[in-house]
C-alpha atoms as a PDB file:
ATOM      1  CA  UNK A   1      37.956  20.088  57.873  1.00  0.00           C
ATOM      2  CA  UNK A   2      34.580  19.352  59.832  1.00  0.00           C
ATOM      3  CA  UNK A   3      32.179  21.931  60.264  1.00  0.00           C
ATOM      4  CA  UNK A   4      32.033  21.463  63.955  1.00  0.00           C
ATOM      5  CA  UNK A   5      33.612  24.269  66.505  1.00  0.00           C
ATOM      6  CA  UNK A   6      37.019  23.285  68.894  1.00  0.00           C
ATOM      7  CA  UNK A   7      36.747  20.549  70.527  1.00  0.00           C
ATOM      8  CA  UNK A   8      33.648  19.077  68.503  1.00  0.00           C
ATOM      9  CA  UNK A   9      31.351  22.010  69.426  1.00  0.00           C
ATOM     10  CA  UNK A  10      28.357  23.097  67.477  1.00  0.00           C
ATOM     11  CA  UNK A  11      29.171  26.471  66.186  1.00  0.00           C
ATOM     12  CA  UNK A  12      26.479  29.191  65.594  1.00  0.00           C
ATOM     13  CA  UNK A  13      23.919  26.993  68.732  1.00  0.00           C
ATOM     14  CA  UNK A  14      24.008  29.027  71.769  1.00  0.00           C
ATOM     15  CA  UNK A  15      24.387  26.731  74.834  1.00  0.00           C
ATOM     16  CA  UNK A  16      20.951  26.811  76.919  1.00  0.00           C
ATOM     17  CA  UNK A  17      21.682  27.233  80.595  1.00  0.00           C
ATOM     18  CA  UNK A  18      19.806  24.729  83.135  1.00  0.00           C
ATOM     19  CA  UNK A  19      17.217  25.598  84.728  1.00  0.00           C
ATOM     20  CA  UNK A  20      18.396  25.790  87.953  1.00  0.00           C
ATOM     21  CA  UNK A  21      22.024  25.211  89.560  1.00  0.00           C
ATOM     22  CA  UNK A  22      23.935  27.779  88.144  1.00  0.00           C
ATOM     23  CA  UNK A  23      23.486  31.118  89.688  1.00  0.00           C
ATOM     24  CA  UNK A  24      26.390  33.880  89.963  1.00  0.00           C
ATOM     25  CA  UNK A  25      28.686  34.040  92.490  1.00  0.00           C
ATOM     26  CA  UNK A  26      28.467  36.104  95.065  1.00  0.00           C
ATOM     27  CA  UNK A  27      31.546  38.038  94.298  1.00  0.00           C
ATOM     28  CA  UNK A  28      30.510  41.114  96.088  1.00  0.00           C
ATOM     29  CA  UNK A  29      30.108  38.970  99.656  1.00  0.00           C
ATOM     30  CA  UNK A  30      26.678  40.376  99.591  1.00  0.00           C
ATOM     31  CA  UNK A  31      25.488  37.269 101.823  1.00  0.00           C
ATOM     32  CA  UNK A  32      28.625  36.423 103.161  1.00  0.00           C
ATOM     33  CA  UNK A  33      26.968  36.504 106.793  1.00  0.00           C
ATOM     34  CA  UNK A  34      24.407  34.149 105.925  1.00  0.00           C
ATOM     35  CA  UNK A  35      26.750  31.811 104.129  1.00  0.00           C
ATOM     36  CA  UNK A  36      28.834  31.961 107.430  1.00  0.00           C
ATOM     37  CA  UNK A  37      25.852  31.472 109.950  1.00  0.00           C
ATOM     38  CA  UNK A  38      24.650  28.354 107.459  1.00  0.00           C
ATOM     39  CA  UNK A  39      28.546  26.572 107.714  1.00  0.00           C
ATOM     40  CA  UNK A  40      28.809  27.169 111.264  1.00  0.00           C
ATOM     41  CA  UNK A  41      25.259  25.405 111.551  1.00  0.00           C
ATOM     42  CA  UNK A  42      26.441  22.882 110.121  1.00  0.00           C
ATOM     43  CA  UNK A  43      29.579  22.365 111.599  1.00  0.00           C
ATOM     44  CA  UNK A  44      27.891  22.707 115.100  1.00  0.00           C
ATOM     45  CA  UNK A  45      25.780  19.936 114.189  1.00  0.00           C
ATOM     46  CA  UNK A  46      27.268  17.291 112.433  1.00  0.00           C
ATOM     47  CA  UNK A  47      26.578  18.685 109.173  1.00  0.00           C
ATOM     48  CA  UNK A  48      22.321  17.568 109.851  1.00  0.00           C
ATOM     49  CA  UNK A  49      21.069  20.145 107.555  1.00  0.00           C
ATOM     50  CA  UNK A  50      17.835  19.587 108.369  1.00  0.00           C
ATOM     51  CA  UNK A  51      18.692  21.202 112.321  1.00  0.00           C
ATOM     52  CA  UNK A  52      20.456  24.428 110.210  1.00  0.00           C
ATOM     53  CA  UNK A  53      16.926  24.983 108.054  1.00  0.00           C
ATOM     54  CA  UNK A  54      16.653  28.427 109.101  1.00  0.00           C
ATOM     55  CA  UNK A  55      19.786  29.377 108.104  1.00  0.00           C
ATOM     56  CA  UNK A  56      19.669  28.029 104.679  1.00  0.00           C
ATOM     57  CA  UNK A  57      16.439  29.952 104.200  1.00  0.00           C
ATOM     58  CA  UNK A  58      17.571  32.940 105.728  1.00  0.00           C
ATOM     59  CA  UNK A  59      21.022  32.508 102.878  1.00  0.00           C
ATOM     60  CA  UNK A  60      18.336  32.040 100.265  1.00  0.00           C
ATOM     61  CA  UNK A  61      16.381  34.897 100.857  1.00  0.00           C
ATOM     62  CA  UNK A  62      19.582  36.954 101.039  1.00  0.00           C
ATOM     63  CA  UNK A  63      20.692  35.284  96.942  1.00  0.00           C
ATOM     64  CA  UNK A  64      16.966  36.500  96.445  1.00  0.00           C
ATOM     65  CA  UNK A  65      16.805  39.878  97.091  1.00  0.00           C
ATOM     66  CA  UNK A  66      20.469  40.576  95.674  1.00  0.00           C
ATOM     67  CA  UNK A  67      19.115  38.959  92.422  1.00  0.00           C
ATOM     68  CA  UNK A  68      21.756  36.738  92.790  1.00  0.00           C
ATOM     69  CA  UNK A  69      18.745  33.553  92.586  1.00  0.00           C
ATOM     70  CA  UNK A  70      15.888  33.952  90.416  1.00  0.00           C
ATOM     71  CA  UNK A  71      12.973  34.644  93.094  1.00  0.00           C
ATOM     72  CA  UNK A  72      10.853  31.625  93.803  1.00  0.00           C
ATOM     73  CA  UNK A  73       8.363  30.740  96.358  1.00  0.00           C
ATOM     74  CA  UNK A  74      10.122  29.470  99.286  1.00  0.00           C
ATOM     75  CA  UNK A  75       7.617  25.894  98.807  1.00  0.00           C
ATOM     76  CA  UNK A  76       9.175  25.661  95.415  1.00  0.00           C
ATOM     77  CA  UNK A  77      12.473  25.257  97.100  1.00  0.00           C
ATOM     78  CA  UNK A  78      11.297  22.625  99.779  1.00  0.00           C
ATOM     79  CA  UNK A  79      10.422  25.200 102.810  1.00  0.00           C
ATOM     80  CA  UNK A  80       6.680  24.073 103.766  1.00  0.00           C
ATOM     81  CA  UNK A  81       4.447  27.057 103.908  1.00  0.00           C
ATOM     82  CA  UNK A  82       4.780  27.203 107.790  1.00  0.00           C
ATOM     83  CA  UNK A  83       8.279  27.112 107.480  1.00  0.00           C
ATOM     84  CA  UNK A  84       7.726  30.211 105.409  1.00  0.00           C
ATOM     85  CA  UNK A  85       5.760  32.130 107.586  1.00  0.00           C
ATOM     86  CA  UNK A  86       6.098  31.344 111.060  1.00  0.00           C
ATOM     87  CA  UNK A  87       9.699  29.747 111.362  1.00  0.00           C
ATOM     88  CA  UNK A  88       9.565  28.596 115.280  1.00  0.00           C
ATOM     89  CA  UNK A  89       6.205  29.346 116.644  1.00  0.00           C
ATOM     90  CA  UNK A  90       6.336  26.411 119.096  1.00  0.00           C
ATOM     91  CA  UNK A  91       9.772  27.940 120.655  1.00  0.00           C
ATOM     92  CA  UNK A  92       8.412  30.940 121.641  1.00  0.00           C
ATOM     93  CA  UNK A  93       4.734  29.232 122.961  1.00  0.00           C
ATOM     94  CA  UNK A  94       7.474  26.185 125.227  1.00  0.00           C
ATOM     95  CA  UNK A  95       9.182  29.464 126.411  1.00  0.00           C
ATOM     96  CA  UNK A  96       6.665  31.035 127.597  1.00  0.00           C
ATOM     97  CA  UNK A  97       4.479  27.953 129.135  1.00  0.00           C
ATOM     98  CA  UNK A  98       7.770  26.965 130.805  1.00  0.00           C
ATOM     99  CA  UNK A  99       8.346  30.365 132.301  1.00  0.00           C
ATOM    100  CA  UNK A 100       5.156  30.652 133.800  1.00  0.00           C
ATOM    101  CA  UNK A 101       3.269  27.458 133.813  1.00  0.00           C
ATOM    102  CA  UNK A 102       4.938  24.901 136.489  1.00  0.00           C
ATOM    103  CA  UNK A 103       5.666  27.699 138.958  1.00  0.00           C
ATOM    104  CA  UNK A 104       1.593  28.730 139.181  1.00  0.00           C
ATOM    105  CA  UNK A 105       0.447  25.654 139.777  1.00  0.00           C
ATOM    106  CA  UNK A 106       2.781  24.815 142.403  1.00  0.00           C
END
């Protein structure tokens, strides 16, 4: 008989997780909201995840704080730091030039 496990498995080596890709599950629909904002993005759009960013960051944060996701720097995970901490500042700058700029200089 060979000294290996079932199935050919090493016995008595724990198996290392990677390093990133596994996380739980979110079997407590802690960020179910998220998850469901993110998908409808998507849907809405194509599937362009690039248009849906702030929703995937907004799911991340929520796997984050739940420790359902080891905590990392949102950089690490391809937001840029601008991304990070000022998610839309030209939409709020066009709405407010457009509300009040053309009309004064009529």
């Amino acid at each position: 008989m060979s000294a290996g496990g079932a199935f050919g498995g090493n016995r008595g080596v724990r198996p290392v997780p990677p390093e990133k890709g596994v996380f739980p599950l979110d079997h407590l629909h802690e960020c179910d909201l998220e998850k469901k904002d993110y998908l409808a993005c998507l849907k809405s759009t194509g599937f362009q995840s690039e248009k849906c960013r702030q929703f995937s960051k907004k799911y991340l944060e929520c796997r984050m704080e739940r420790n359902l996701m080891a905590k990392q720097d949102m950089s690490e995970l391809g937001f840029r730091s601008e991304d990070v901490m000022n998610p839309s500042p030209n939409k709020k700058n066009n709405l407010e030039s457009s509300a009040s700029g053309p009309n004064e200089e009529r």
